[in-house]
C-alpha atoms as a PDB file:
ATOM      1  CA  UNK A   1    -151.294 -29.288 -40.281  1.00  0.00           C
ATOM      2  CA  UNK A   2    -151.069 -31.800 -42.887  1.00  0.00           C
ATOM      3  CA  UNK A   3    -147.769 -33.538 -41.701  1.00  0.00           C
ATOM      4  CA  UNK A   4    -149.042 -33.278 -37.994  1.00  0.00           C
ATOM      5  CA  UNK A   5    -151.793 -35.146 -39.226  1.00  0.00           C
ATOM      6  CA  UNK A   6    -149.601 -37.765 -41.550  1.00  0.00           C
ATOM      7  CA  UNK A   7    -147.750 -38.625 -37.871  1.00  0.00           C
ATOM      8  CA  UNK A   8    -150.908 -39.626 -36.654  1.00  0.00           C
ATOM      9  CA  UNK A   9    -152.155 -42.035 -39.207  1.00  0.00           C
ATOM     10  CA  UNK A  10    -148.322 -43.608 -40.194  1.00  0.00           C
ATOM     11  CA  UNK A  11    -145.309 -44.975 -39.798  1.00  0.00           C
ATOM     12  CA  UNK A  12    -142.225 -42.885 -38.822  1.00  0.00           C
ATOM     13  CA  UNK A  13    -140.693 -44.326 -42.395  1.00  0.00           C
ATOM     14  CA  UNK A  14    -144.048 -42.859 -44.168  1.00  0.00           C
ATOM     15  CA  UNK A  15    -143.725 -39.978 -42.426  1.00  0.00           C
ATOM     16  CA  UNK A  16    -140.115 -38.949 -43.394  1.00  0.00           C
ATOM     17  CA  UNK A  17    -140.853 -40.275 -47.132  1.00  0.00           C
ATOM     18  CA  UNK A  18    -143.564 -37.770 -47.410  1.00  0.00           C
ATOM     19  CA  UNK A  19    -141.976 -34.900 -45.703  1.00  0.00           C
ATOM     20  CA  UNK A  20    -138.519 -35.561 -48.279  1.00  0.00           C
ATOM     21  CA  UNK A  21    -141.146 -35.404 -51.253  1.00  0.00           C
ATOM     22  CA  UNK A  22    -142.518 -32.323 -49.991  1.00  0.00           C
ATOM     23  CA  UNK A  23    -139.116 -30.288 -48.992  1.00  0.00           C
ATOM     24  CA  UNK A  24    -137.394 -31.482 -52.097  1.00  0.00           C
ATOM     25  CA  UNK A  25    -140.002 -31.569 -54.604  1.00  0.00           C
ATOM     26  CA  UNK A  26    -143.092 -29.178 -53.945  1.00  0.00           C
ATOM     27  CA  UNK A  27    -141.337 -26.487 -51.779  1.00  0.00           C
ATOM     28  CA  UNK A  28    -139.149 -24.997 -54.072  1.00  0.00           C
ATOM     29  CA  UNK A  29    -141.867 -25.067 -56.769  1.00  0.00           C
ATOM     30  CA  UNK A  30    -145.033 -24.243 -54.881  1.00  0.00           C
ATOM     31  CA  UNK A  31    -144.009 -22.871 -51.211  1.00  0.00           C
ATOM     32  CA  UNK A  32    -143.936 -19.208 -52.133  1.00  0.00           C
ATOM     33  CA  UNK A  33    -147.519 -19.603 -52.495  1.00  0.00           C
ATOM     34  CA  UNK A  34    -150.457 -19.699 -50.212  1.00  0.00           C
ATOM     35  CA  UNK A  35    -152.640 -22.833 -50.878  1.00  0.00           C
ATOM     36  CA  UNK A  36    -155.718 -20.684 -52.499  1.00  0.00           C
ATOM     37  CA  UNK A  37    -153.049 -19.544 -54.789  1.00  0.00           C
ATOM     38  CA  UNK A  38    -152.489 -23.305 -56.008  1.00  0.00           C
ATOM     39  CA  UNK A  39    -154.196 -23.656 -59.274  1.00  0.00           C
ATOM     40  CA  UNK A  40    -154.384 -26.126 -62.155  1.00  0.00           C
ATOM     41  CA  UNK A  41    -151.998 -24.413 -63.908  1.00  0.00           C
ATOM     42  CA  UNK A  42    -149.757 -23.981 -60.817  1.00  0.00           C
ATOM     43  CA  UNK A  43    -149.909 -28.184 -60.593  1.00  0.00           C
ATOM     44  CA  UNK A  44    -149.796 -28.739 -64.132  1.00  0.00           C
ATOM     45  CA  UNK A  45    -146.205 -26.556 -64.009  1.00  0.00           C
ATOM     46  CA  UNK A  46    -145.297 -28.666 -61.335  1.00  0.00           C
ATOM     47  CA  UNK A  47    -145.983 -32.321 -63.408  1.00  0.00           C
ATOM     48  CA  UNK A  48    -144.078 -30.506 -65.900  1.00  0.00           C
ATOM     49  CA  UNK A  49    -140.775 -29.729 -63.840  1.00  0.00           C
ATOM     50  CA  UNK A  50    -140.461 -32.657 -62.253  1.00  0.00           C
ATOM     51  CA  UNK A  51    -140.672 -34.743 -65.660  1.00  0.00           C
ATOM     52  CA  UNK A  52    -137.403 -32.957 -66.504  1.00  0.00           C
ATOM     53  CA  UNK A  53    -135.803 -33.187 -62.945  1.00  0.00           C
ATOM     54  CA  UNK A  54    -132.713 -35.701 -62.687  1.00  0.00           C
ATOM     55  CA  UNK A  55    -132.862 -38.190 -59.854  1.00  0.00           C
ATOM     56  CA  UNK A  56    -130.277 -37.022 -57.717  1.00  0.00           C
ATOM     57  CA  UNK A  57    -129.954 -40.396 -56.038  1.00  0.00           C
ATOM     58  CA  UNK A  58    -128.196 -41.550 -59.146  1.00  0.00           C
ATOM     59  CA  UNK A  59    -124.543 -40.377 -59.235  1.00  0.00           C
ATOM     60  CA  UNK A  60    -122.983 -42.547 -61.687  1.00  0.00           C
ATOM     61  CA  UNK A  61    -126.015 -41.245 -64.552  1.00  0.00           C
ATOM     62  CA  UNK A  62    -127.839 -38.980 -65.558  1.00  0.00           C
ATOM     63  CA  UNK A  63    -131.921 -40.792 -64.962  1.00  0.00           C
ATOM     64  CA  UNK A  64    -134.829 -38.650 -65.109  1.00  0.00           C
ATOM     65  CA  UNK A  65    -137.654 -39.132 -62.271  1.00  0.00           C
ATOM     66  CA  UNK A  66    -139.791 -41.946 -62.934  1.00  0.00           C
ATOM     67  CA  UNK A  67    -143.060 -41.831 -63.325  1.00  0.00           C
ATOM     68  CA  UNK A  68    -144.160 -43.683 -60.142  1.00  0.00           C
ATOM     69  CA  UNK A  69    -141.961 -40.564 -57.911  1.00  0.00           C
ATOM     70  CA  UNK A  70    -144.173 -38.151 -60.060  1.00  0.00           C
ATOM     71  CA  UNK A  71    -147.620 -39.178 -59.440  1.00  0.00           C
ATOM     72  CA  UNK A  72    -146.362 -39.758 -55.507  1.00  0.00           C
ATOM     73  CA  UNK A  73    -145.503 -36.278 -55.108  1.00  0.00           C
ATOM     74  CA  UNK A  74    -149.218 -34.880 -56.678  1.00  0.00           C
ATOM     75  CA  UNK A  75    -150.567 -37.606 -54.957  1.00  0.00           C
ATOM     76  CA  UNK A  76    -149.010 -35.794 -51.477  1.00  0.00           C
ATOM     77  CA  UNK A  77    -149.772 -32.251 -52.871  1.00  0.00           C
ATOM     78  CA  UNK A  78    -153.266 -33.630 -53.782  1.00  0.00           C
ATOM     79  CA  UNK A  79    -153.377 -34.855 -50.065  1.00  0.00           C
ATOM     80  CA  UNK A  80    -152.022 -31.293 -48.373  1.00  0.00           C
ATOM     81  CA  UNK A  81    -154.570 -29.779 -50.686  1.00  0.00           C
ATOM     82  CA  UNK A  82    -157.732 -32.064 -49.821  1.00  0.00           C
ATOM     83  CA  UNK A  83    -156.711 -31.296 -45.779  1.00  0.00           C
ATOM     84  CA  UNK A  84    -157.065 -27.489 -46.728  1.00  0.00           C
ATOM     85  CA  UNK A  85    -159.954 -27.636 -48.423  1.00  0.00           C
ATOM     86  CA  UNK A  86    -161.722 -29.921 -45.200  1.00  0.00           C
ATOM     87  CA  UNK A  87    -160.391 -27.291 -43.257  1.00  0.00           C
ATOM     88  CA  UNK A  88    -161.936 -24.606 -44.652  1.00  0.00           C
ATOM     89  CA  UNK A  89    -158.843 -22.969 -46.194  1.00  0.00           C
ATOM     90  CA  UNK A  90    -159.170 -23.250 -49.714  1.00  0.00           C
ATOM     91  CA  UNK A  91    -163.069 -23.900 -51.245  1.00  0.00           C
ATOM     92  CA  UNK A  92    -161.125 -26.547 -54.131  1.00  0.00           C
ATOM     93  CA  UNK A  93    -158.620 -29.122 -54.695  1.00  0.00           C
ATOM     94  CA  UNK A  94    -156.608 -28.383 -58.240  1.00  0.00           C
ATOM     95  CA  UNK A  95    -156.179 -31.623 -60.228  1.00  0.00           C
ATOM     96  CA  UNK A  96    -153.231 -32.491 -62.554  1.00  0.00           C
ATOM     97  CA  UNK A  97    -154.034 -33.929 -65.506  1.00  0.00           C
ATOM     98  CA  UNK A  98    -151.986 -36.938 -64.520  1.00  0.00           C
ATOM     99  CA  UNK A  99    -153.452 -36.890 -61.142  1.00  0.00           C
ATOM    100  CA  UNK A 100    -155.985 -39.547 -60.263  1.00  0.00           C
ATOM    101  CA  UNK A 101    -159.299 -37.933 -58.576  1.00  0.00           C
ATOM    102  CA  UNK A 102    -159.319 -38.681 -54.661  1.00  0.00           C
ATOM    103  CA  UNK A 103    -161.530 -41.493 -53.862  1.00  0.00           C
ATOM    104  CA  UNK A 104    -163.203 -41.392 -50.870  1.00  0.00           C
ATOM    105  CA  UNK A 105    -161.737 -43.666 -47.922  1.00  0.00           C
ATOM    106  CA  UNK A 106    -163.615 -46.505 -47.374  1.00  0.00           C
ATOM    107  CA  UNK A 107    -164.432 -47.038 -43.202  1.00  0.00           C
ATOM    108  CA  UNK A 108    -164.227 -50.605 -43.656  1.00  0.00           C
ATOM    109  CA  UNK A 109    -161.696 -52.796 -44.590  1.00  0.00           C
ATOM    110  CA  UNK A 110    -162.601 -55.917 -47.189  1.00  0.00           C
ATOM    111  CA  UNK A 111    -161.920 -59.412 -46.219  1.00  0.00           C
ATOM    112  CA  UNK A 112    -159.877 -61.652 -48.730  1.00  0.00           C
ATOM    113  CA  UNK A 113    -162.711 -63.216 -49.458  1.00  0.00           C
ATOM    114  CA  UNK A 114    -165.198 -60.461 -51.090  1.00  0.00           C
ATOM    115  CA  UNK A 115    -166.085 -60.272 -54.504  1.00  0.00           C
ATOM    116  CA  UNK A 116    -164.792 -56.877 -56.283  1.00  0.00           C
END
């Protein structure tokens, strides 16, 4: 449901982004699992592992995932998690210690202008 509903909302480039992120970086970890089974812990693994996974798009040497790639991928877990939970599938969204906390979405945008 969750990628059905990234189509919606972006473009085709943010769409493939997040679904590469989610095949090559939560699947393997996390896809055995049903989401109510996705804990802090489980996450916290997860942050773990991919601080010691090489960046495959490297060949010539060895580079370890950045941080930035890291807190994208929670950031989409957080997101598949936060659609289950408005859904009615899980009662809470697990947060990483190096997550950030969702914030809710604002309705409005600001104007370049604003103060704050």
């Amino acid at each position: 449901m969750y990628l059905a509903s990234v189509q919606l909302d972006n473009a085709f480039s943010t769409v493939e982004t997040k679904e590469n992120k989610l095949r090559i970086h939560v699947t393997p970890h996390l896809g055995h699992l049903r989401l109510d089974q996705i804990d802090y812990a489980k996450v916290d693994d997860l942050r773990v592992a991919l601080a010691q996974t090489r960046n495959t798009k490297i060949k010539r040497e060895v580079r370890m995932l950045k941080g930035k790639t890291i807190n994208n991928v929670l950031d989409i877990l957080g997101h598949v998690l936060d659609v289950a939970r408005m859904r009615g599938e899980i009662a809470m969204v697990p947060r990483s210690r190096g997550s950030r906390p969702s914030r809710p979405r604002s309705t409005f945008s600001r104007s370049k202008n604003s103060i704050g």
